[in-house]
C-alpha atoms as a PDB file:
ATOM      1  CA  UNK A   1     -10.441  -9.732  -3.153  1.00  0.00           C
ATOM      2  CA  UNK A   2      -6.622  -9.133  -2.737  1.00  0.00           C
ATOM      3  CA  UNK A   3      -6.748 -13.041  -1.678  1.00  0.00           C
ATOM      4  CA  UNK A   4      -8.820 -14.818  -4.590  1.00  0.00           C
ATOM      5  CA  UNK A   5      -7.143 -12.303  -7.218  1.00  0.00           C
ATOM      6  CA  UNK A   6      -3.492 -13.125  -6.257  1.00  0.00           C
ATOM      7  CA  UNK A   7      -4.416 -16.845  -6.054  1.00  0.00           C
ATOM      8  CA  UNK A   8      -5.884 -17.087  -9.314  1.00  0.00           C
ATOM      9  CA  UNK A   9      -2.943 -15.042 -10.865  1.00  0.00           C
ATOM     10  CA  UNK A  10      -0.641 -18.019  -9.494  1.00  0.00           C
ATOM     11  CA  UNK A  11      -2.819 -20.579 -10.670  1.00  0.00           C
ATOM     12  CA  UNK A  12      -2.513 -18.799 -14.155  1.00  0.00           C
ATOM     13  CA  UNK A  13       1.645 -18.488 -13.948  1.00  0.00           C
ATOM     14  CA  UNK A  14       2.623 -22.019 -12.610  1.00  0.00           C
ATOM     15  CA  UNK A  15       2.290 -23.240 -16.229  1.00  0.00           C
ATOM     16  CA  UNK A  16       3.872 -20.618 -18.117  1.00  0.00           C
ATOM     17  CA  UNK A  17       5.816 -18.728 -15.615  1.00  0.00           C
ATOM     18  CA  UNK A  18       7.136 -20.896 -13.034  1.00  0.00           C
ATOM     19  CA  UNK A  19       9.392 -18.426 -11.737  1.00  0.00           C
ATOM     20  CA  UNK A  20       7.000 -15.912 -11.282  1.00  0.00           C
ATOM     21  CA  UNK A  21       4.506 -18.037 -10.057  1.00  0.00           C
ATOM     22  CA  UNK A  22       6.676 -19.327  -6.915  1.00  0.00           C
ATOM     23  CA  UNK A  23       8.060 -15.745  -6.499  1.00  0.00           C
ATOM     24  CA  UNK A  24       4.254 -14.775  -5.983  1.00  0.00           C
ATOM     25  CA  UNK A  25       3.864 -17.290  -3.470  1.00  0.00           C
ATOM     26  CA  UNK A  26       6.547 -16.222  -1.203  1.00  0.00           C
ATOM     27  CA  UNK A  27       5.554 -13.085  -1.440  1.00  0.00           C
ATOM     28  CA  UNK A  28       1.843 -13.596  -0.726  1.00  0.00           C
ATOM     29  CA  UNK A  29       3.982 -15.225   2.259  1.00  0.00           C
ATOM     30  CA  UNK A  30       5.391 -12.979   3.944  1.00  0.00           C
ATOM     31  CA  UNK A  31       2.347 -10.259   3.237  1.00  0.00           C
ATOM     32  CA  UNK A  32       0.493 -13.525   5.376  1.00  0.00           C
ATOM     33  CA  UNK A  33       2.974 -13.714   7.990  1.00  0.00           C
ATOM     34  CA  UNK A  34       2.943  -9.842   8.434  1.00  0.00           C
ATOM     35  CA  UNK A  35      -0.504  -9.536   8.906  1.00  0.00           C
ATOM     36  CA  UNK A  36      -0.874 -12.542  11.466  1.00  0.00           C
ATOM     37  CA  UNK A  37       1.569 -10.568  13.315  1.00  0.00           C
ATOM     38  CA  UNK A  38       1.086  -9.224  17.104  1.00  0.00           C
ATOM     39  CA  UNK A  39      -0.139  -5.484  16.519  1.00  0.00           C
ATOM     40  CA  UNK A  40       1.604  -5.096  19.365  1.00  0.00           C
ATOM     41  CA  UNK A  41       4.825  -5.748  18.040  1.00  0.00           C
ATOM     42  CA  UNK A  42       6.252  -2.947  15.865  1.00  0.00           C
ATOM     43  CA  UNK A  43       7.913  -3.335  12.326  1.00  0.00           C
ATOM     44  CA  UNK A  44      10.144  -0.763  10.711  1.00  0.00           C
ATOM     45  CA  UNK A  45       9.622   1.333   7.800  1.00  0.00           C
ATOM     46  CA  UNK A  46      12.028  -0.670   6.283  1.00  0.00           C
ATOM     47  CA  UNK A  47       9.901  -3.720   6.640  1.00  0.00           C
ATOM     48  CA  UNK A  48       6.685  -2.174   5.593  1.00  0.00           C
ATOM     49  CA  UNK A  49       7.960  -0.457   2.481  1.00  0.00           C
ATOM     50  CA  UNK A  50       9.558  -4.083   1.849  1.00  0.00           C
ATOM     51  CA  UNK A  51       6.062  -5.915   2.291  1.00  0.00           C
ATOM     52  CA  UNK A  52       4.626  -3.364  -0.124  1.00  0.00           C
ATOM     53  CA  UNK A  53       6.756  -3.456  -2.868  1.00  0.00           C
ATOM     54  CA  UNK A  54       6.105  -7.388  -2.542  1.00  0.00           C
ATOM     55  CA  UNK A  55       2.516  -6.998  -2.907  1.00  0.00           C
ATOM     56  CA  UNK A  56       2.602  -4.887  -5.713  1.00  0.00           C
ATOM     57  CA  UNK A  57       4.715  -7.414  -7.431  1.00  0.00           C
ATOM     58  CA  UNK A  58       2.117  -9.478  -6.857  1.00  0.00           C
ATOM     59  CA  UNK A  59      -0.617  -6.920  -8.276  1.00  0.00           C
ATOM     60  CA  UNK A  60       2.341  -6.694 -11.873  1.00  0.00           C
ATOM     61  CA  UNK A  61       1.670  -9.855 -12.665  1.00  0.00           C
ATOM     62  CA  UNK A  62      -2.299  -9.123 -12.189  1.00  0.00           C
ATOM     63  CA  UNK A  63      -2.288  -5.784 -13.864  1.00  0.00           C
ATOM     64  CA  UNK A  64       0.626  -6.112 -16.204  1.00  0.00           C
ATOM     65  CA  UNK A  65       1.699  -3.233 -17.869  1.00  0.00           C
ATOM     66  CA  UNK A  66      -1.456  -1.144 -16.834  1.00  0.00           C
ATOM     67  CA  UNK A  67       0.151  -0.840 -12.959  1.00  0.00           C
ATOM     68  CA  UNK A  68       2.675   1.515 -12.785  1.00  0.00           C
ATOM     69  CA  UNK A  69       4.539   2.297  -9.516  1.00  0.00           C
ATOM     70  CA  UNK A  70       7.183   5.442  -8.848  1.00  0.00           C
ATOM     71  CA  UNK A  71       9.217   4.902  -5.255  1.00  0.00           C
ATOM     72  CA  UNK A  72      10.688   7.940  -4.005  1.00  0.00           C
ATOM     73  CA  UNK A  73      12.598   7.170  -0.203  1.00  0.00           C
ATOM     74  CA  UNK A  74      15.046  10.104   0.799  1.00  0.00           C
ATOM     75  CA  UNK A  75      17.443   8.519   3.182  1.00  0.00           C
ATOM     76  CA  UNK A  76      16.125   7.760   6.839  1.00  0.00           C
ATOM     77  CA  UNK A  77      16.575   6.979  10.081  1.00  0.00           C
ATOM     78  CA  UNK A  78      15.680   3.991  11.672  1.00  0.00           C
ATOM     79  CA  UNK A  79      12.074   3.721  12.310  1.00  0.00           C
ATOM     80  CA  UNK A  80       9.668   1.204  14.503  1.00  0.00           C
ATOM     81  CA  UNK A  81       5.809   1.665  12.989  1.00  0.00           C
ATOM     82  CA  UNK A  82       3.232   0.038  13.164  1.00  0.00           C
ATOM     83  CA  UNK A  83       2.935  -3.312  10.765  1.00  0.00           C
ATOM     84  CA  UNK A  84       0.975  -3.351   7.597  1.00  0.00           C
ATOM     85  CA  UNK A  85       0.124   0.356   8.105  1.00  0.00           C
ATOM     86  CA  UNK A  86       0.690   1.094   4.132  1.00  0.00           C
ATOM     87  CA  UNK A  87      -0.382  -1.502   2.311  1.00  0.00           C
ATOM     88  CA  UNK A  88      -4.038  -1.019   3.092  1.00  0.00           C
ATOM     89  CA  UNK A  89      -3.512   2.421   1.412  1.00  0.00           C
ATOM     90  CA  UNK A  90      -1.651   1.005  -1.337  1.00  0.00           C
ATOM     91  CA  UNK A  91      -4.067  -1.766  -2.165  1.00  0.00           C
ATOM     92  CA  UNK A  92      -6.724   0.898  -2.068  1.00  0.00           C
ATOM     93  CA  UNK A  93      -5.000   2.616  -4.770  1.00  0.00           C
ATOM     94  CA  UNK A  94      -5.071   0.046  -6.468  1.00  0.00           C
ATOM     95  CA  UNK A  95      -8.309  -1.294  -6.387  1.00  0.00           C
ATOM     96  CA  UNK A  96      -9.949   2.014  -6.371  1.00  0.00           C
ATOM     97  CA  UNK A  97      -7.545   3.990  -8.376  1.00  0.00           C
ATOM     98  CA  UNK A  98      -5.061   1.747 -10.817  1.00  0.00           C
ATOM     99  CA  UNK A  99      -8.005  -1.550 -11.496  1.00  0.00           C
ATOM    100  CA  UNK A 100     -11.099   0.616 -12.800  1.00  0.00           C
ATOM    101  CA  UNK A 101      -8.442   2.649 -15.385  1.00  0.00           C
ATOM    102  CA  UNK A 102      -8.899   0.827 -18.921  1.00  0.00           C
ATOM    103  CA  UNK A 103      -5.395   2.227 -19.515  1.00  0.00           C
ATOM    104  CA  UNK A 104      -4.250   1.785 -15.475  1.00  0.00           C
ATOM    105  CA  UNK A 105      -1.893   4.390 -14.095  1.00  0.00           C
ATOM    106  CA  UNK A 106       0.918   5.139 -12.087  1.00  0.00           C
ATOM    107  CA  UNK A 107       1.321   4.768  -8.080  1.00  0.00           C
ATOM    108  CA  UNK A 108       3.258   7.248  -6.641  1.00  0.00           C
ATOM    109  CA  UNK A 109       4.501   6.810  -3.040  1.00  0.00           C
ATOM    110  CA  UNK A 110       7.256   9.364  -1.653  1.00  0.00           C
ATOM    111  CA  UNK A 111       8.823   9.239   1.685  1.00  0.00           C
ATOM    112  CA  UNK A 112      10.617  11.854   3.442  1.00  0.00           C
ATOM    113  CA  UNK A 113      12.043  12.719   6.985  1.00  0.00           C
ATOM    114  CA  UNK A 114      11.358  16.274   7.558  1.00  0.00           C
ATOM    115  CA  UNK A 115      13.307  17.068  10.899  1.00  0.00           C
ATOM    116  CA  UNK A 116      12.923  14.117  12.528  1.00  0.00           C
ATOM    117  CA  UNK A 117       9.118  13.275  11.502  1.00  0.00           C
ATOM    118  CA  UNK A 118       8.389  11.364   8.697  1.00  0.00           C
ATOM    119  CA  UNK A 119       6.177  12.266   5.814  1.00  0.00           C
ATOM    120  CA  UNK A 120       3.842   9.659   3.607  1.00  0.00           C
ATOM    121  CA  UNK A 121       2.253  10.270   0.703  1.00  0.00           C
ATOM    122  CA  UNK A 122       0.846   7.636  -1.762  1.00  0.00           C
ATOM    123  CA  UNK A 123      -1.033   9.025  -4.546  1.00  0.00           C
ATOM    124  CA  UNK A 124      -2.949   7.645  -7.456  1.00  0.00           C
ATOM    125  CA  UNK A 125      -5.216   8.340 -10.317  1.00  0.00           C
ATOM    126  CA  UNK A 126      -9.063   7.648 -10.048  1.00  0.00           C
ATOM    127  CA  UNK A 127     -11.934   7.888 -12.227  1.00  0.00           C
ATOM    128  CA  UNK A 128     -13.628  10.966 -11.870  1.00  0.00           C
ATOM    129  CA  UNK A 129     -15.583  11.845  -9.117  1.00  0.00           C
ATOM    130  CA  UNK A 130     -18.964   9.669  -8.851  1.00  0.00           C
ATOM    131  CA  UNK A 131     -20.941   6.975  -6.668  1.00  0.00           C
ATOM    132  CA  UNK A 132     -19.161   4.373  -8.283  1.00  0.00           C
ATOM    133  CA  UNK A 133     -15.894   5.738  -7.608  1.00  0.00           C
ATOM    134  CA  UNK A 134     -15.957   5.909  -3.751  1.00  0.00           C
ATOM    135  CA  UNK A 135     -15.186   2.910  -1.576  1.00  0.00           C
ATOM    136  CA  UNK A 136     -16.184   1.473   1.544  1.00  0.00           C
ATOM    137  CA  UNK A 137     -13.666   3.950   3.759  1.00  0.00           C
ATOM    138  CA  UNK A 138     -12.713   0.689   6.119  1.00  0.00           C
ATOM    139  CA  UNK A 139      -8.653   1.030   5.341  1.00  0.00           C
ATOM    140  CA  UNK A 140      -8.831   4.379   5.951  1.00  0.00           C
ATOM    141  CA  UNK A 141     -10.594   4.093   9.154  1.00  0.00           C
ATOM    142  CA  UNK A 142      -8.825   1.347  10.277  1.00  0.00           C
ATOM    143  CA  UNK A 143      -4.946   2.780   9.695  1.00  0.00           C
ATOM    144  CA  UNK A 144      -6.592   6.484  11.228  1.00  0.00           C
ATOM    145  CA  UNK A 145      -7.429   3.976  14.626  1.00  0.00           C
ATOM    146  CA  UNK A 146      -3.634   2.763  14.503  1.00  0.00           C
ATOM    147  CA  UNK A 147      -2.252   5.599  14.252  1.00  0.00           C
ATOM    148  CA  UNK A 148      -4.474   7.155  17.310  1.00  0.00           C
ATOM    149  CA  UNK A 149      -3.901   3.902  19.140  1.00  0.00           C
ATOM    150  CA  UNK A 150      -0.064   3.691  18.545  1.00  0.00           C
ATOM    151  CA  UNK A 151       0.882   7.453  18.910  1.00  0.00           C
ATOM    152  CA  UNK A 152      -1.793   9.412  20.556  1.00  0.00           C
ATOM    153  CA  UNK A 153      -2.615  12.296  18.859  1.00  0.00           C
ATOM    154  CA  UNK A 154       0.716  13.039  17.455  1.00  0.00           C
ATOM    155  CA  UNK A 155       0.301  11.233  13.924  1.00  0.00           C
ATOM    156  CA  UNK A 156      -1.848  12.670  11.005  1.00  0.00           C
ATOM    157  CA  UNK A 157      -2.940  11.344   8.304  1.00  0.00           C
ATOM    158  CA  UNK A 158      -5.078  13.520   5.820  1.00  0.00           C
ATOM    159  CA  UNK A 159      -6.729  12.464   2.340  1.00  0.00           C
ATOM    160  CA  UNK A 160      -7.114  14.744  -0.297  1.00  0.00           C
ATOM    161  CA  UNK A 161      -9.760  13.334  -2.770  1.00  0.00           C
ATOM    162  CA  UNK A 162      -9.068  15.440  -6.128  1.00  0.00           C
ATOM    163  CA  UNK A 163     -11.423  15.430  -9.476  1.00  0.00           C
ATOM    164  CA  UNK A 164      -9.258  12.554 -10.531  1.00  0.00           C
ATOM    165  CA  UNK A 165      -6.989  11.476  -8.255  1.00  0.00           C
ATOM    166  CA  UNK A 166      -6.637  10.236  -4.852  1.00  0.00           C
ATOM    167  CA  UNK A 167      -3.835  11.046  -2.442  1.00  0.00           C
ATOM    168  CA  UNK A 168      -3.119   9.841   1.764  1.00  0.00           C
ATOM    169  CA  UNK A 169      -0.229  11.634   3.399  1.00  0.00           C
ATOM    170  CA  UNK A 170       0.483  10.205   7.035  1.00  0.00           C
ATOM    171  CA  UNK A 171       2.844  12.391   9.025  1.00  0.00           C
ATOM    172  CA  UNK A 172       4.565  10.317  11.422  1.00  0.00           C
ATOM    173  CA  UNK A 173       6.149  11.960  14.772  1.00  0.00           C
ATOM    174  CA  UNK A 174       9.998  11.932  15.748  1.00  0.00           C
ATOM    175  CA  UNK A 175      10.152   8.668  17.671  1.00  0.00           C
END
């Protein structure tokens, strides 16, 4: 969906918004290029909270005024992760959470180093609790398998589905 969405959203700026249009495109990019990369091969925090912000530029000029995003990063260390481990989550909030909103909503992501783990949470409104409102569970499944495969046992990651909102914290272990 991501795909066909962000390609029609183009399609819709190059006229109007040339700008934005060709800033959509390099980000759509590099969100590309990271996730033909080697799993193997780590990224940084840095680099994953960089690919998300770009793909939820992409999603502003989708969404427009109904996507609402609130970035919290205490300082950190240096970290190697696993690449495109949060923008599953963050696409899910938005396709589960932000989308189905007539009025949309805000995405709040906060990271902190606690000691020298570091703590995840994205969180986002939903609709209320109901068949329609539950997705497929892939994402989720496939970043819990990273983490297992990438650090054992010693990453969490634990959803908390509320009444009417949605919230994934990954705790990731000192390096």
């Amino acid at each position: 969906h991501f795909l066909f969405n962000s390609m029609n959203t183009i399609a819709g700026l190059i006229r109007t918004r040339p700008a934005d249009a060709e800033a959509a495109v390099e980000d759509l990019s590099d969100l590309f290029r990271a996730a033909l990369r080697d799993d193997e091969r780590p990224s940084t925090l840095e680099d994953e909270i960089d690919l998300v912000s770009r793909y939820l530029s992409i999603e502003r000029l989708r969404l427009g005024e109904r996507l609402r995003v609130h970035i919290e990063i205490d300082p950190l260390q240096p970290r190697e992760m696993p690449s495109l481990l949060l923008q599953p989550l963050v696409e899910n909030a938005v396709l589960h959470g932000i989308q189905p909103l007539q009025r949309g909503g805000e995405i709040r992501i906060a990271i902190k180093q606690i000691d020298a783990a570091v703590r995840i949470e994205i969180h986002n409104p939903r609709l209320p609790i109901g068949p329609a409102s539950r997705g497929s569970g892939t994402a989720l499944d496939n970043v819990r398998r990273r983490l297992d495969f990438h650090y054992g046992g010693s990453a969490h990651m634990e959803v908390d589905r509320g009444p009417d909102y949605y919230r994934v914290i990954i705790m990731l272990p000192a390096p």
